[in-house]
C-alpha atoms as a PDB file:
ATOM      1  CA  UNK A   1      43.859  29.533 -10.970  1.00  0.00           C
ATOM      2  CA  UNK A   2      43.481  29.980  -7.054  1.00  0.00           C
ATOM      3  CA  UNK A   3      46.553  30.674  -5.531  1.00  0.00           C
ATOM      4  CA  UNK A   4      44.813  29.675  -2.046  1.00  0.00           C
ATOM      5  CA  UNK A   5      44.557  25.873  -3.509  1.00  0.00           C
ATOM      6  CA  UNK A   6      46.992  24.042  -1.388  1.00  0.00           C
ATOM      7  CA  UNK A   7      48.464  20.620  -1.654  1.00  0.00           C
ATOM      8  CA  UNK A   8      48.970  18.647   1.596  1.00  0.00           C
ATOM      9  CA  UNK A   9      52.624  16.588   1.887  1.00  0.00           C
ATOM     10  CA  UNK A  10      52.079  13.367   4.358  1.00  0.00           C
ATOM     11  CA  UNK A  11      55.737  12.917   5.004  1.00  0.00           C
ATOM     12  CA  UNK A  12      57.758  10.718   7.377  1.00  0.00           C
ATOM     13  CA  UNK A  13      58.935  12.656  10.593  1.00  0.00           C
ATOM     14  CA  UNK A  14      62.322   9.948  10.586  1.00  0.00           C
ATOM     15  CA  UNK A  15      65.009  12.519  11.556  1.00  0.00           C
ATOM     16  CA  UNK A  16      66.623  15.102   8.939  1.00  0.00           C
ATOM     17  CA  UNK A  17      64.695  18.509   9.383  1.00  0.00           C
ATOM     18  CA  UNK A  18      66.265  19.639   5.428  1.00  0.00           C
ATOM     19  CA  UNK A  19      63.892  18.115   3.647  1.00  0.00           C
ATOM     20  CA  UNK A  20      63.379  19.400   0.390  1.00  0.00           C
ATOM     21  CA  UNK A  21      60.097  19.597   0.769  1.00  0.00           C
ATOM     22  CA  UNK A  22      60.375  22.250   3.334  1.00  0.00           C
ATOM     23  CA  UNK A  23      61.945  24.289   1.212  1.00  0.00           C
ATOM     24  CA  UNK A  24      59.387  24.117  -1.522  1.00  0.00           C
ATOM     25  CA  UNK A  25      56.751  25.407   0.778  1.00  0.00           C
ATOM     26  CA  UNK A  26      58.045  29.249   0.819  1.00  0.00           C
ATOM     27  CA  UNK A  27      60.031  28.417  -2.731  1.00  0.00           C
ATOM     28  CA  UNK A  28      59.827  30.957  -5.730  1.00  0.00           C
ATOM     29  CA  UNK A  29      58.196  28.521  -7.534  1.00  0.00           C
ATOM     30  CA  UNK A  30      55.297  28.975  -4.504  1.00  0.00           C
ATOM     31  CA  UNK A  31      55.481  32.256  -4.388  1.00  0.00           C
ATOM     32  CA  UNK A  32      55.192  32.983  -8.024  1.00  0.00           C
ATOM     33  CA  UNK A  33      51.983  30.928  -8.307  1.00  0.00           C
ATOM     34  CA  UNK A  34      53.601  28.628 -10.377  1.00  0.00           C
ATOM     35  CA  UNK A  35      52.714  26.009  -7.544  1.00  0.00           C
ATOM     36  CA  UNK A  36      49.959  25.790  -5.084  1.00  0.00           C
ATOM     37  CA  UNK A  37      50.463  26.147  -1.534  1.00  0.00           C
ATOM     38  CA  UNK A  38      52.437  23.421   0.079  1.00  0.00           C
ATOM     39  CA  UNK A  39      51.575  22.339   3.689  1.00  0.00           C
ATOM     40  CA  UNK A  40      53.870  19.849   5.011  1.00  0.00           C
ATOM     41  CA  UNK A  41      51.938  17.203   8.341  1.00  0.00           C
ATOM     42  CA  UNK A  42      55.356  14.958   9.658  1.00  0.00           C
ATOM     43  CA  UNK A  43      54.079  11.476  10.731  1.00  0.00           C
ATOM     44  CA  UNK A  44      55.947   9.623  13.418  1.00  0.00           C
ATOM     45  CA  UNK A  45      58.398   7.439  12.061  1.00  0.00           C
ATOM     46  CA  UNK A  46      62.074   5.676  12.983  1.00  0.00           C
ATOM     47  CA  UNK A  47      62.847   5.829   9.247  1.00  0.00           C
ATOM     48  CA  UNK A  48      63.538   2.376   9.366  1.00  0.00           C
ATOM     49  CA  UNK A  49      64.308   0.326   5.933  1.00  0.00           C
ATOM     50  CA  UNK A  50      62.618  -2.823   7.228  1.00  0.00           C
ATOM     51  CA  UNK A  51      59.294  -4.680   6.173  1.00  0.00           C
ATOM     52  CA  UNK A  52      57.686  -5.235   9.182  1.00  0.00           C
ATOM     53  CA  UNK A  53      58.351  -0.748  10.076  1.00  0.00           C
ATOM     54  CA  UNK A  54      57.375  -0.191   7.066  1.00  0.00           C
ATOM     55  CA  UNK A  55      53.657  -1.748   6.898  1.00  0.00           C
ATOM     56  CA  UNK A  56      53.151  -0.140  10.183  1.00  0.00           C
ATOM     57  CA  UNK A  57      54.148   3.646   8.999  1.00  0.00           C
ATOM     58  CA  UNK A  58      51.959   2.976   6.212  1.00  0.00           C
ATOM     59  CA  UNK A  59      48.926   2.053   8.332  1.00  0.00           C
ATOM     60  CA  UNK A  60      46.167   4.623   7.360  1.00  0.00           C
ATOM     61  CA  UNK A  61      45.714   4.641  11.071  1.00  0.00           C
ATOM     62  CA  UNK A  62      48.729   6.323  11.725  1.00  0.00           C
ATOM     63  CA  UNK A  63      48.304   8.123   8.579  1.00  0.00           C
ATOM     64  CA  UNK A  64      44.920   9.918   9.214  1.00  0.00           C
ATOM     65  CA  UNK A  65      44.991  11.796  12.152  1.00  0.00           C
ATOM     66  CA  UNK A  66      47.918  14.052  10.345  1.00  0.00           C
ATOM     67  CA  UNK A  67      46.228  14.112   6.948  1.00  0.00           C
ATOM     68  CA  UNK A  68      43.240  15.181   8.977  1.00  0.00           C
ATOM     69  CA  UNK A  69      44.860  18.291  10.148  1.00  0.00           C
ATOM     70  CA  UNK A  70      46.151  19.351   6.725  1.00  0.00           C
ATOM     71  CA  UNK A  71      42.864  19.059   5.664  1.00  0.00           C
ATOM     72  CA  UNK A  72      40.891  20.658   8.510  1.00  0.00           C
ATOM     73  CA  UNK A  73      43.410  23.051   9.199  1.00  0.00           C
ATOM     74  CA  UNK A  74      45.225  24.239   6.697  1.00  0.00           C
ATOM     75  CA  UNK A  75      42.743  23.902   3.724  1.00  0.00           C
ATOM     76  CA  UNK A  76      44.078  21.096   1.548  1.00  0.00           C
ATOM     77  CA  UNK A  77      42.302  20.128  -1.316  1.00  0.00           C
ATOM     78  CA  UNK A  78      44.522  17.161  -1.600  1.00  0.00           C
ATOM     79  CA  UNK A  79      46.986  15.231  -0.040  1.00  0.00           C
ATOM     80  CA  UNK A  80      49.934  12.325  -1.035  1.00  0.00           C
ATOM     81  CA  UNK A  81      51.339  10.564   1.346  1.00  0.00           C
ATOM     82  CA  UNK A  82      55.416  11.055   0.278  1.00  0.00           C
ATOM     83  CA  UNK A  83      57.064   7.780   1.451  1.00  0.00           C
ATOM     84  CA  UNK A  84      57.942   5.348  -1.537  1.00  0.00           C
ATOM     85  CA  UNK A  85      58.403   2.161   0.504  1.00  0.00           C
ATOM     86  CA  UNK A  86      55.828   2.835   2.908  1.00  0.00           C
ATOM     87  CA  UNK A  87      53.134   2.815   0.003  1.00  0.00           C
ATOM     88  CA  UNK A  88      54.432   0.034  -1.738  1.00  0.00           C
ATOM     89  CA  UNK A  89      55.717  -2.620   0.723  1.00  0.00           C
ATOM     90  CA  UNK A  90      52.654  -4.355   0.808  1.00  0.00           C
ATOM     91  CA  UNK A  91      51.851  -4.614  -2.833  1.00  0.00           C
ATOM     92  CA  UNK A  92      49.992  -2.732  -5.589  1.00  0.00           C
ATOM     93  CA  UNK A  93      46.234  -3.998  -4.240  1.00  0.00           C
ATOM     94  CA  UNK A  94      47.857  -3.072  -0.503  1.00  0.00           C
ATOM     95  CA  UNK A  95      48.374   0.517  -1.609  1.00  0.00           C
ATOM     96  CA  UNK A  96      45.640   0.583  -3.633  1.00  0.00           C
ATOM     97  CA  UNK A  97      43.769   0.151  -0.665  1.00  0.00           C
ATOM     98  CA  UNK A  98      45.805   2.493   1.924  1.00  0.00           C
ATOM     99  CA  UNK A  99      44.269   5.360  -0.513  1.00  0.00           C
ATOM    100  CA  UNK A 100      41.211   4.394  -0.974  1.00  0.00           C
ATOM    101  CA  UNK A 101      40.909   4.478   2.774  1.00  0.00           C
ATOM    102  CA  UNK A 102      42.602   7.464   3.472  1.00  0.00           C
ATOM    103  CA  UNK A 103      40.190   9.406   0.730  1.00  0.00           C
ATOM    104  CA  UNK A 104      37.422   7.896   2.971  1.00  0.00           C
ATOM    105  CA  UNK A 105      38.799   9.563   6.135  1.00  0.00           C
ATOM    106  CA  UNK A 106      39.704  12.693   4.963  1.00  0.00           C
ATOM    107  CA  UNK A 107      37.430  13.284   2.238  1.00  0.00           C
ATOM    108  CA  UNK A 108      40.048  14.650  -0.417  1.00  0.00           C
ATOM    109  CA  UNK A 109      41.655  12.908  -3.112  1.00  0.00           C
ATOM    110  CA  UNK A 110      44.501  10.867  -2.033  1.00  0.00           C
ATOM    111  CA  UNK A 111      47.485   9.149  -3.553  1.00  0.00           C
ATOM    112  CA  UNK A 112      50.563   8.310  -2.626  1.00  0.00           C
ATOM    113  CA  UNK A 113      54.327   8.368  -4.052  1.00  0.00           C
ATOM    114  CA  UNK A 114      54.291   4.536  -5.410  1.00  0.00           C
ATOM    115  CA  UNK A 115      51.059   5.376  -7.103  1.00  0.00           C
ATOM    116  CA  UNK A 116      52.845   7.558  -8.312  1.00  0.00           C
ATOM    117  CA  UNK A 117      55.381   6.179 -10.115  1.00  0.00           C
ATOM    118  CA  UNK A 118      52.701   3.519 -11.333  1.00  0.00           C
ATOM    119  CA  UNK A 119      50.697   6.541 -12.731  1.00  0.00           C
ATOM    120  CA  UNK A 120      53.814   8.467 -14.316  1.00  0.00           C
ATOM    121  CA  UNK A 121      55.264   5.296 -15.717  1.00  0.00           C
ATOM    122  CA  UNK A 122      51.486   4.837 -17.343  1.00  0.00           C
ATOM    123  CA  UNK A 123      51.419   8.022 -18.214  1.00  0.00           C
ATOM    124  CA  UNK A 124      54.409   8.273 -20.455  1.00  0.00           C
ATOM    125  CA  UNK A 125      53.729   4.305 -21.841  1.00  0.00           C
ATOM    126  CA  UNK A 126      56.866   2.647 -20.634  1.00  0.00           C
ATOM    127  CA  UNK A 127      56.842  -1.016 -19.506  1.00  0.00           C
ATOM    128  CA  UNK A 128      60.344  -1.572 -19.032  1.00  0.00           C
ATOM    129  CA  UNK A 129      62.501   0.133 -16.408  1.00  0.00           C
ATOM    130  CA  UNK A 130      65.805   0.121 -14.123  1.00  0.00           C
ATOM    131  CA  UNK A 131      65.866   0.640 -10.694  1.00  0.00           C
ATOM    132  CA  UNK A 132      68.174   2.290  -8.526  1.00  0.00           C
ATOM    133  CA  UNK A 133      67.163   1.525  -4.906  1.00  0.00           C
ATOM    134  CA  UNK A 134      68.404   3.285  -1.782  1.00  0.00           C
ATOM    135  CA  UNK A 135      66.777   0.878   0.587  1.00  0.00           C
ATOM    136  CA  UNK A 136      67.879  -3.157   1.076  1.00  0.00           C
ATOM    137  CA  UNK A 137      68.052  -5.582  -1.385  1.00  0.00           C
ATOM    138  CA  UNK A 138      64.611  -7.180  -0.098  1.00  0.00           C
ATOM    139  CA  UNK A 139      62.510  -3.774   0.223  1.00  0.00           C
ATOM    140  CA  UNK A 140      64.503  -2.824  -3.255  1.00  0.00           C
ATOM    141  CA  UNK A 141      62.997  -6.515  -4.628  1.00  0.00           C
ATOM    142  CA  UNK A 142      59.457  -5.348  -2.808  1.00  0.00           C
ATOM    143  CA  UNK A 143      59.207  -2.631  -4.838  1.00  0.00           C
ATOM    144  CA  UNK A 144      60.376  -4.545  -8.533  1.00  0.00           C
ATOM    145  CA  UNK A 145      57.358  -6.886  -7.194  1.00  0.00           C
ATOM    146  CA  UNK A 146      55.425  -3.766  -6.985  1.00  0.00           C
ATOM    147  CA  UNK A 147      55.884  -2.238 -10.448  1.00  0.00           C
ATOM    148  CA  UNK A 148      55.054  -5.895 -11.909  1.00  0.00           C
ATOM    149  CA  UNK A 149      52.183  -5.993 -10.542  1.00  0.00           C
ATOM    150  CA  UNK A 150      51.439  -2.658 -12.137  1.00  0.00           C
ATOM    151  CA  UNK A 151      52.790  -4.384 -15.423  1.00  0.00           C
ATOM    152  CA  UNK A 152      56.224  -2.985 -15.899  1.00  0.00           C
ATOM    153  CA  UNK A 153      60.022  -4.938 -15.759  1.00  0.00           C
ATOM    154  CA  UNK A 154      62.843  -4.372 -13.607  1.00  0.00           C
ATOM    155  CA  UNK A 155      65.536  -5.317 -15.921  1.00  0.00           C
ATOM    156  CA  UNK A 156      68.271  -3.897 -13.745  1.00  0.00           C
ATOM    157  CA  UNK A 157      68.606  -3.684 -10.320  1.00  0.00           C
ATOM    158  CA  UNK A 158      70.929  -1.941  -7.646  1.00  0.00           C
ATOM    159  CA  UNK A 159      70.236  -1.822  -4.167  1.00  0.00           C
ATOM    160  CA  UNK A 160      72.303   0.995  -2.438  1.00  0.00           C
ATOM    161  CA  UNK A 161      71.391  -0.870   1.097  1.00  0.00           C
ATOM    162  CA  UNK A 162      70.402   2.082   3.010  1.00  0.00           C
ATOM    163  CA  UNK A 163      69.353   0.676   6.226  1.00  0.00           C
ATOM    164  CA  UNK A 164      67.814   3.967   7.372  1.00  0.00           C
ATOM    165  CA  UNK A 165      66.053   7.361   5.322  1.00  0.00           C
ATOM    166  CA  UNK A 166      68.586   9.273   7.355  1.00  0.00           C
ATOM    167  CA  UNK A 167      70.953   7.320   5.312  1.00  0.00           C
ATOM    168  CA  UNK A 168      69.434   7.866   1.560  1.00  0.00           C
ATOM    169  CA  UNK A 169      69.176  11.379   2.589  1.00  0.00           C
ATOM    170  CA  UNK A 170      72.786  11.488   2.930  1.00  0.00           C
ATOM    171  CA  UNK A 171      74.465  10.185   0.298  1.00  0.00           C
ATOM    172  CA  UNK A 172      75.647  11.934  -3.258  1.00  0.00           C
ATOM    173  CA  UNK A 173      72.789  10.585  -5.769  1.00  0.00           C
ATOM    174  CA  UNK A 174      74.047  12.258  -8.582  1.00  0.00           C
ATOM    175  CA  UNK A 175      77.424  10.143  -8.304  1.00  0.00           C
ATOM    176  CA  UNK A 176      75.016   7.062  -7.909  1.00  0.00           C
ATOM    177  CA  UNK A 177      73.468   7.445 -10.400  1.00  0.00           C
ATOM    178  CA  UNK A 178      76.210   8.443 -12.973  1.00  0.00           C
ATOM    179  CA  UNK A 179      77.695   5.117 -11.698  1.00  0.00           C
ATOM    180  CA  UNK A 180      74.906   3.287 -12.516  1.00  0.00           C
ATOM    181  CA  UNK A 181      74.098   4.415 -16.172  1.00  0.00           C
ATOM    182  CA  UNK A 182      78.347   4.212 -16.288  1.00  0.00           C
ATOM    183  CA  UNK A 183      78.054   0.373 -15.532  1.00  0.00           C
ATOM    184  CA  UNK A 184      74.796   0.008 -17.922  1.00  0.00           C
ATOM    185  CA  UNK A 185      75.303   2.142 -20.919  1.00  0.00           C
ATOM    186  CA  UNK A 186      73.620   1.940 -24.536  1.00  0.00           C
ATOM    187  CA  UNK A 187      69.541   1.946 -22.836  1.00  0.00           C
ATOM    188  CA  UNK A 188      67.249   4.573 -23.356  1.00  0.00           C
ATOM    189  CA  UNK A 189      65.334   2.662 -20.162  1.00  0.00           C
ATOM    190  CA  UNK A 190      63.593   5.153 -17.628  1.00  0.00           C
ATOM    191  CA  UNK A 191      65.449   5.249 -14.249  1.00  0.00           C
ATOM    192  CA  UNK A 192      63.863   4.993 -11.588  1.00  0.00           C
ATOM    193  CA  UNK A 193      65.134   6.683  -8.065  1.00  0.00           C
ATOM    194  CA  UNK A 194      62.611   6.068  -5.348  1.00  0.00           C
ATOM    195  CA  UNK A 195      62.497   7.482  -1.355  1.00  0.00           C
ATOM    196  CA  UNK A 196      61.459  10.533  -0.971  1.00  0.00           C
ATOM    197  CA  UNK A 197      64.366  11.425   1.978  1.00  0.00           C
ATOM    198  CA  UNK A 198      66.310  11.723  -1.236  1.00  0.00           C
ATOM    199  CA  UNK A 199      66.517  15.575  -2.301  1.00  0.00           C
ATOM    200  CA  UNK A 200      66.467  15.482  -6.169  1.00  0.00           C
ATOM    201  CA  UNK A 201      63.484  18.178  -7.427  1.00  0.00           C
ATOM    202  CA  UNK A 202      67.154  20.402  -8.151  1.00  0.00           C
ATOM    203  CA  UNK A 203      68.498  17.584  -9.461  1.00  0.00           C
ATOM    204  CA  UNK A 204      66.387  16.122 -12.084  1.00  0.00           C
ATOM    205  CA  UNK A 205      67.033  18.021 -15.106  1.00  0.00           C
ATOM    206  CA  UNK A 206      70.982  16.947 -14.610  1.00  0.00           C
ATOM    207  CA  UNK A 207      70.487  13.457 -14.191  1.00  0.00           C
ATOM    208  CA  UNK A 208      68.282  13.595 -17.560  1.00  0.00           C
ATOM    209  CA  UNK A 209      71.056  15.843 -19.446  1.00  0.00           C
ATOM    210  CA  UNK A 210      74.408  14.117 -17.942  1.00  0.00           C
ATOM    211  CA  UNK A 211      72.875  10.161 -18.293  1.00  0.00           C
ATOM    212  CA  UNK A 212      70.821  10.832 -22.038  1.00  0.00           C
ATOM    213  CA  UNK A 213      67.526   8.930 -20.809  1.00  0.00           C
ATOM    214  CA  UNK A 214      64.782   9.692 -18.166  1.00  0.00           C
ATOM    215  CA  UNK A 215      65.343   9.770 -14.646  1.00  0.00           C
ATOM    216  CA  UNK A 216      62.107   9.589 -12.343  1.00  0.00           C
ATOM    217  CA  UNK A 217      62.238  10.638  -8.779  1.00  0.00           C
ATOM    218  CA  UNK A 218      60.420  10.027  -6.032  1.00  0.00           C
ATOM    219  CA  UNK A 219      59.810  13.590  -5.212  1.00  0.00           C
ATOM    220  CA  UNK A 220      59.388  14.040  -8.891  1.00  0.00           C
ATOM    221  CA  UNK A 221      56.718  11.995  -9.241  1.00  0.00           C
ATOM    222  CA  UNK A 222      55.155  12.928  -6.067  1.00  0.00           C
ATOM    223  CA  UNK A 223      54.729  16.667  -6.774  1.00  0.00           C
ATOM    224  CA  UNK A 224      53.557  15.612 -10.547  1.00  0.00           C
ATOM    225  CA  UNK A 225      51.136  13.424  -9.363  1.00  0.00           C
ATOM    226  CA  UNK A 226      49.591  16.065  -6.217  1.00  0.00           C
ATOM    227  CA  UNK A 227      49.231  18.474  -8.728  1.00  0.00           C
ATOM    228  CA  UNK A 228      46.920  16.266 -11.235  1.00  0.00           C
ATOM    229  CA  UNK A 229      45.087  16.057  -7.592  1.00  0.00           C
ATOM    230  CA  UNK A 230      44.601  19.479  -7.376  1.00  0.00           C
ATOM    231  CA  UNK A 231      43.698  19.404 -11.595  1.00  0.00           C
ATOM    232  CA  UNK A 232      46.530  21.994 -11.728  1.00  0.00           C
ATOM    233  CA  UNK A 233      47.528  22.951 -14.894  1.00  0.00           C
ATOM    234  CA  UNK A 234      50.929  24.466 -14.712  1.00  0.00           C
ATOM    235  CA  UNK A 235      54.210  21.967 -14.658  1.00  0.00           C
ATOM    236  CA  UNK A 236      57.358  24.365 -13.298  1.00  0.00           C
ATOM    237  CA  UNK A 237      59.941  22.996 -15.718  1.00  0.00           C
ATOM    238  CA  UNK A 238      62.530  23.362 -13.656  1.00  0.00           C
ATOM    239  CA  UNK A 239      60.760  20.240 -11.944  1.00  0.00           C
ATOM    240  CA  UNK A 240      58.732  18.432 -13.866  1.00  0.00           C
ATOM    241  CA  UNK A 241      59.894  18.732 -17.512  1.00  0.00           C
ATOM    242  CA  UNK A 242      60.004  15.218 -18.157  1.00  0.00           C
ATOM    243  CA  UNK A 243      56.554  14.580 -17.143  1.00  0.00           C
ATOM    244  CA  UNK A 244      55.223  18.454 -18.413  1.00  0.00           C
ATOM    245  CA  UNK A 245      52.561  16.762 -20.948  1.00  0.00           C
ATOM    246  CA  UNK A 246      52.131  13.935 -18.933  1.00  0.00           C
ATOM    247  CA  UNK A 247      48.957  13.338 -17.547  1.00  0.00           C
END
């Protein structure tokens, strides 16, 4: 395995510079070679919750010109574009299409983090999930519309009405969610967490152990499905245990 492979991040430049996908770039996990190379392009964004900012951030116009660079640039072999809503706010054909376009521009494969979950969620054979969303109750419902359309039920719903990423980025997710599997006990469901201005890669593995089913993560899913990109081979469990034979 070349460690010179790198995997390009399209993330939304909408405020917080703690991302935690700036720390994975020079992370052990890089540096052993248990990862490839992770190159981070920011794309201009308010980090606004709202439908009509949200189709626009996920223009592949505004898109390409920064995947362009990671791939010119630095050398990436492939690229996802992390925003959850941004990818999925138009629909499952909509963000079907916003990769197909931005694979034609850059010439790399592309995906992006609601593919993501569609692929991870296909992956592991589950049709039935809950859904803990940090944005508004309509982009939460925009996204439950999404994952139908990629044939798999919502049953339950919470919308943690996060008006802004700055906002998700913020607040304690672990106490959300052990609220959440508090108020719905007794299902082995998947749970899914989406936005990627959520820091959970750290996180994962408690949210499995403390809640006794499956929690998917934006992030999660996002580095899981960059890596089957890049055909790498290795899954860092301290990641990606959940989705470690998952392809």
């Amino acid at each position: 395995m070349s460690s010179q492979q790198r995997l390009g991040i399209l993330l939304p430049d909408d405020g917080p510079a703690d991302y935690e996908w700036h720390a994975l770039e020079c992370s052990a996990a890089v540096q052993a070679g248990d990862l490839p190379a992770i190159v981070v392009g920011r794309v201009a964004s308010d980090g606004h919750h709202e439908h009509g900012a949200l189709t626009a951030l996920g223009a592949p116009e505004r898109l390409a010109p920064v995947g362009q660079r990671l791939v010119e640039r630095a050398g990436c072999g492939a690229v996802v574009w992390a925003c959850t809503s941004a990818s999925f706010i138009g629909g499952l054909e909509w963000a079907l299409a916003q990769s197909r376009e931005l694979e034609r521009r850059l010439g790399v494969p592309v995906t992006s983090t609601a593919l993501a979950f569609r692929d991870a969620l296909g992956a592991l054979e589950v049709r039935s999930v809950d859904l803990l969303g940090a944005y508004p109750p309509a982009v939460t419902q925009a996204l439950a519309n999404f994952l139908a359309e990629s044939g798999v039920t919502v049953e339950r719903t919470k919308a943690l009405d996060c008006r802004y990423a700055a906002d998700s980025h913020r607040m304690d997710i672990m106490a959300e969610v052990r609220a959440f599997c508090d108020a719905h006990p007794g299902t082995q469901r998947p749970l899914l967490v989406p936005d990627t201005a959520i820091d959970s890669l750290t996180l994962v593995e408690a949210m499995n152990r403390e809640t006794g089913r499956v929690v998917l993560t934006a992030n999660q899913v996002t580095l899981w499905a960059g890596l089957n990109l890049l055909k790498w081979s290795v899954r860092p469990a301290c990641y990606l245990s959940t989705l470690e034979k998952a392809v």
